[in-house]
C-alpha atoms as a PDB file:
ATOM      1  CA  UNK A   1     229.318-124.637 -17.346  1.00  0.00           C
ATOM      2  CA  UNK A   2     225.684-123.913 -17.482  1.00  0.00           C
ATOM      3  CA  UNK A   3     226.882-120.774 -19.285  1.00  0.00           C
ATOM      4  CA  UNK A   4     228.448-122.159 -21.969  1.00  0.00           C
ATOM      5  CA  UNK A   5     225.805-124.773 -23.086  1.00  0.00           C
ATOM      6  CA  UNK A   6     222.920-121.969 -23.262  1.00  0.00           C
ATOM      7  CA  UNK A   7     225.408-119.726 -25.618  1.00  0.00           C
ATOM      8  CA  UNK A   8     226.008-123.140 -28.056  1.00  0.00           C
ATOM      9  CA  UNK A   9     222.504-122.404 -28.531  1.00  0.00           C
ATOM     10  CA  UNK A  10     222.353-119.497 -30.048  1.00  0.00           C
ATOM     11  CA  UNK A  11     223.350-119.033 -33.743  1.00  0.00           C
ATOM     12  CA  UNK A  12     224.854-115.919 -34.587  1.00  0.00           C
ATOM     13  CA  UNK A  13     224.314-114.123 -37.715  1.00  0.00           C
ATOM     14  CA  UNK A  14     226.891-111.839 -39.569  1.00  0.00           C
ATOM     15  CA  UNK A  15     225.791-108.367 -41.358  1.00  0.00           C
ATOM     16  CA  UNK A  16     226.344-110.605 -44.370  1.00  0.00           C
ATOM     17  CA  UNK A  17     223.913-113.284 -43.497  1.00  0.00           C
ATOM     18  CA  UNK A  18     221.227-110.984 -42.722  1.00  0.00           C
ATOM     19  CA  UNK A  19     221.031-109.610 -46.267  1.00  0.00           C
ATOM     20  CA  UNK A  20     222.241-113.350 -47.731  1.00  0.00           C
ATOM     21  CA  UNK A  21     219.806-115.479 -44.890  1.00  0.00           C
ATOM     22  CA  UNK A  22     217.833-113.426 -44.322  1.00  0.00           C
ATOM     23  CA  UNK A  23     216.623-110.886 -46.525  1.00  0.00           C
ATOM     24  CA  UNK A  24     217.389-107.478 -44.657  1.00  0.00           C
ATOM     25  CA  UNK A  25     218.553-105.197 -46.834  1.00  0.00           C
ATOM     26  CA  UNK A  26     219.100-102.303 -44.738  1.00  0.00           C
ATOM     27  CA  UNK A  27     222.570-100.779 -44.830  1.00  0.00           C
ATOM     28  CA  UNK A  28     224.688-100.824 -41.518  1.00  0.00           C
ATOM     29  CA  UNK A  29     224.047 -97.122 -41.032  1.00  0.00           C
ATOM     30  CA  UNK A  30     220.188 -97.671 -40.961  1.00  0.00           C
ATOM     31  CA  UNK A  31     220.137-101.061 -38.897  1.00  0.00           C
ATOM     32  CA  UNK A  32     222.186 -98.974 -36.493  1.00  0.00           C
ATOM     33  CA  UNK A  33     219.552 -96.478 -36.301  1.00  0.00           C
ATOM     34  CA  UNK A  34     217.024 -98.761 -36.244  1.00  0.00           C
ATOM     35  CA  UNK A  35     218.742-100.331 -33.211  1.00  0.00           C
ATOM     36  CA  UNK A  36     219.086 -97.076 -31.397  1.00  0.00           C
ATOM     37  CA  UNK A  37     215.878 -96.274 -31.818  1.00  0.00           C
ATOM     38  CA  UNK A  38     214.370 -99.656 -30.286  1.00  0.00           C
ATOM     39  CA  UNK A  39     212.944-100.670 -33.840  1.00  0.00           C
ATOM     40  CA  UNK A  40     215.589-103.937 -34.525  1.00  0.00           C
ATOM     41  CA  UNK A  41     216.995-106.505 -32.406  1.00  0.00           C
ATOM     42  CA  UNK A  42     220.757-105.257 -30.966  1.00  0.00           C
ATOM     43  CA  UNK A  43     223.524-106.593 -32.343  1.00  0.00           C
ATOM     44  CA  UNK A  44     226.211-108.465 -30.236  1.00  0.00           C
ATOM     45  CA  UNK A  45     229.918-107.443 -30.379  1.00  0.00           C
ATOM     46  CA  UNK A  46     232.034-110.522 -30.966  1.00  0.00           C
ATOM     47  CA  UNK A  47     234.784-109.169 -31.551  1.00  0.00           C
ATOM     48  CA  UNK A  48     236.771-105.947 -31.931  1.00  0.00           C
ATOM     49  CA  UNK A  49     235.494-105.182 -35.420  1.00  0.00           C
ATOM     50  CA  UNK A  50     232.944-107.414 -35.359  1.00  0.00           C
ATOM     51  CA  UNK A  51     229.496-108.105 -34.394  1.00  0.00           C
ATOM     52  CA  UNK A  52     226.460-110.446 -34.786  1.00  0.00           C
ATOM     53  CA  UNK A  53     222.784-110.492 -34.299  1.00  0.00           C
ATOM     54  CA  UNK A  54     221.290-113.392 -32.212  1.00  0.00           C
ATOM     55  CA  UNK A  55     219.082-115.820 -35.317  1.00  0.00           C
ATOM     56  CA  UNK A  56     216.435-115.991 -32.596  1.00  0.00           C
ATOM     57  CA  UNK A  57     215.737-112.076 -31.999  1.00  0.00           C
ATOM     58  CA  UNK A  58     215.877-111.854 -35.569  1.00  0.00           C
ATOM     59  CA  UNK A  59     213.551-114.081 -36.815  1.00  0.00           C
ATOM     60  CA  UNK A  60     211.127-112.786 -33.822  1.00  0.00           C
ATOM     61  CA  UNK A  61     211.302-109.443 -35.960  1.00  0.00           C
ATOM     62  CA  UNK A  62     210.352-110.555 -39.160  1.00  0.00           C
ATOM     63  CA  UNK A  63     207.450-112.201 -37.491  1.00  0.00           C
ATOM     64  CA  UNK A  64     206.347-109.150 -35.618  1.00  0.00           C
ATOM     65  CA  UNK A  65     206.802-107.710 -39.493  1.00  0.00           C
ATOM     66  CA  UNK A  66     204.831-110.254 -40.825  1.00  0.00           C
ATOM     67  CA  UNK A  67     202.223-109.781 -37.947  1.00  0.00           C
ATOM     68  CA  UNK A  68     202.182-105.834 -38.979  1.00  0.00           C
ATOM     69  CA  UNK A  69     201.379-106.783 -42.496  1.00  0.00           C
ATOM     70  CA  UNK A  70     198.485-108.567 -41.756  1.00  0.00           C
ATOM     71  CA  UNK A  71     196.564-106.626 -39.871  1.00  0.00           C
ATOM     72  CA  UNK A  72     197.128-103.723 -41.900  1.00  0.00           C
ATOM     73  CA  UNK A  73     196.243-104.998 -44.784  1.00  0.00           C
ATOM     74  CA  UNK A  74     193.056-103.414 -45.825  1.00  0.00           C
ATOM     75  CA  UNK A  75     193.963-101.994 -49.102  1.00  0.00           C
ATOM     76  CA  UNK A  76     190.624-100.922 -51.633  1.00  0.00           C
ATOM     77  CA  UNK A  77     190.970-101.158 -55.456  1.00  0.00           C
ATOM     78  CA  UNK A  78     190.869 -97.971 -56.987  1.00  0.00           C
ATOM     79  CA  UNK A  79     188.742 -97.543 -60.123  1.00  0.00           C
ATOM     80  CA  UNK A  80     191.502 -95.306 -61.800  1.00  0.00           C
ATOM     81  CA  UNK A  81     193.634 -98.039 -61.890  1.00  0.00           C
ATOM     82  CA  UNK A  82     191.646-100.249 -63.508  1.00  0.00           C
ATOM     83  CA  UNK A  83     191.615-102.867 -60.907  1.00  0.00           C
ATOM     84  CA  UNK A  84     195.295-102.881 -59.590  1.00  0.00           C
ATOM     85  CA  UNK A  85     195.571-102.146 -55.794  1.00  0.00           C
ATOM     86  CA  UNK A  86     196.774 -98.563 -55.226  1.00  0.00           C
ATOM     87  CA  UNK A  87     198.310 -97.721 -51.650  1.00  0.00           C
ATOM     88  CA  UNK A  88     195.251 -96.354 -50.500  1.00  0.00           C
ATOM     89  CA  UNK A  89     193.880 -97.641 -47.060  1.00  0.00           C
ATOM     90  CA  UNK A  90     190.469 -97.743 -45.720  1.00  0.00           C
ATOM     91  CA  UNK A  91     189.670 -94.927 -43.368  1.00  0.00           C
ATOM     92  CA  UNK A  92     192.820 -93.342 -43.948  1.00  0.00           C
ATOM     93  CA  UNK A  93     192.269 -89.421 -44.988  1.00  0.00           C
ATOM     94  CA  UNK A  94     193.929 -88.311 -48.139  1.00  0.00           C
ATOM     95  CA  UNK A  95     195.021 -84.561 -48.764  1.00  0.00           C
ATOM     96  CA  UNK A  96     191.951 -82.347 -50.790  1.00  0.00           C
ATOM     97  CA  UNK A  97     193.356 -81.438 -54.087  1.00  0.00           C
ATOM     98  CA  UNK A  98     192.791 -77.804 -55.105  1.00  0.00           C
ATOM     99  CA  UNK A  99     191.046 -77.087 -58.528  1.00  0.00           C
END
Protein backbone atom coordinates (compact mmCIF):
# COMPACT_ATOMS: atom_id res chain seq x y z
CA UNK A 1 0.00 0.00 0.00
CA UNK A 2 2.48 2.42 1.33
CA UNK A 3 4.18 1.74 -2.02
CA UNK A 4 1.76 2.79 -4.17
CA UNK A 5 0.77 6.18 -2.56
CA UNK A 6 4.59 7.44 -2.56
CA UNK A 7 4.78 6.49 -6.54
CA UNK A 8 1.21 8.70 -7.13
CA UNK A 9 3.57 11.23 -6.13
CA UNK A 10 5.83 11.40 -8.50
CA UNK A 11 5.09 12.91 -11.97
CA UNK A 12 6.77 11.42 -14.73
CA UNK A 13 8.03 13.24 -17.63
CA UNK A 14 8.29 11.89 -21.29
CA UNK A 15 11.47 12.72 -23.67
CA UNK A 16 8.82 14.96 -25.19
CA UNK A 17 7.99 16.95 -22.16
CA UNK A 18 11.44 17.62 -21.31
CA UNK A 19 12.11 19.59 -24.50
CA UNK A 20 8.11 20.85 -24.50
CA UNK A 21 8.07 21.41 -20.24
CA UNK A 22 10.91 21.79 -19.78
CA UNK A 23 13.30 23.26 -22.00
CA UNK A 24 16.06 20.46 -22.49
CA UNK A 25 17.00 20.32 -25.72
CA UNK A 26 19.48 17.69 -25.71
CA UNK A 27 18.93 14.83 -28.14
CA UNK A 28 18.33 11.24 -26.65
CA UNK A 29 21.85 10.23 -27.64
CA UNK A 30 23.41 13.07 -25.48
CA UNK A 31 20.95 12.84 -22.38
CA UNK A 32 22.02 9.22 -22.50
CA UNK A 33 25.52 10.17 -22.21
CA UNK A 34 24.94 12.62 -19.92
CA UNK A 35 23.23 9.97 -17.76
CA UNK A 36 26.07 7.55 -18.03
CA UNK A 37 28.35 9.82 -17.16
CA UNK A 38 26.56 10.96 -13.76
CA UNK A 39 25.87 14.55 -15.28
CA UNK A 40 21.64 14.15 -15.60
CA UNK A 41 19.11 12.61 -13.53
CA UNK A 42 18.43 8.66 -14.83
CA UNK A 43 15.64 8.01 -16.60
CA UNK A 44 13.02 5.36 -15.47
CA UNK A 45 11.91 2.52 -17.82
CA UNK A 46 8.13 2.37 -17.90
CA UNK A 47 7.73 0.39 -20.27
CA UNK A 48 9.33 -1.77 -22.97
CA UNK A 49 10.05 1.11 -25.32
CA UNK A 50 9.53 3.56 -23.04
CA UNK A 51 10.91 5.59 -20.34
CA UNK A 52 10.48 8.71 -18.11
CA UNK A 53 12.44 11.00 -15.96
CA UNK A 54 11.14 11.62 -12.36
CA UNK A 55 9.74 15.92 -12.54
CA UNK A 56 11.44 16.09 -9.14
CA UNK A 57 15.17 14.98 -10.11
CA UNK A 58 14.69 17.09 -12.97
CA UNK A 59 13.84 20.22 -11.78
CA UNK A 60 16.69 19.61 -8.94
CA UNK A 61 19.04 19.80 -12.14
CA UNK A 62 18.07 22.86 -13.58
CA UNK A 63 18.49 24.35 -10.19
CA UNK A 64 21.93 22.98 -9.62
CA UNK A 65 22.25 24.68 -13.40
CA UNK A 66 20.93 27.71 -12.31
CA UNK A 67 23.17 27.56 -9.10
CA UNK A 68 26.32 27.02 -11.63
CA UNK A 69 25.36 30.12 -13.46
CA UNK A 70 25.50 32.24 -10.71
CA UNK A 71 28.44 31.78 -9.24
CA UNK A 72 30.24 31.78 -12.34
CA UNK A 73 29.16 34.64 -13.51
CA UNK A 74 31.98 37.05 -13.47
CA UNK A 75 32.15 38.06 -17.01
CA UNK A 76 34.37 41.69 -17.78
CA UNK A 77 33.36 43.96 -20.71
CA UNK A 78 35.82 44.01 -23.25
CA UNK A 79 36.77 47.38 -24.77
CA UNK A 80 36.92 45.81 -28.37
CA UNK A 81 33.51 45.22 -28.24
CA UNK A 82 32.43 48.34 -27.50
CA UNK A 83 30.69 47.52 -24.35
CA UNK A 84 28.97 44.10 -25.13
CA UNK A 85 30.07 41.25 -22.74
CA UNK A 86 32.53 38.92 -24.51
CA UNK A 87 33.03 35.29 -22.94
CA UNK A 88 35.96 36.28 -21.22
CA UNK A 89 36.17 35.45 -17.39
CA UNK A 90 38.09 37.03 -14.69
CA UNK A 91 41.25 35.21 -13.80
CA UNK A 92 40.84 32.87 -16.47
CA UNK A 93 44.23 32.69 -18.75
CA UNK A 94 43.77 33.19 -22.42
CA UNK A 95 46.23 31.65 -25.11
CA UNK A 96 49.35 34.41 -26.14
CA UNK A 97 48.83 35.24 -29.71
CA UNK A 98 52.00 35.15 -31.84
CA UNK A 99 52.95 38.34 -33.89
Amino acid sequence: METATMASTFKLLSYKDLKAVKGIPFSRRHLLSLEFQGQFPKRISVGVRLVAWVESEIDAYIAARMANRDKSDEFVTDQRSKGKVRAKRIGVATPSRKK
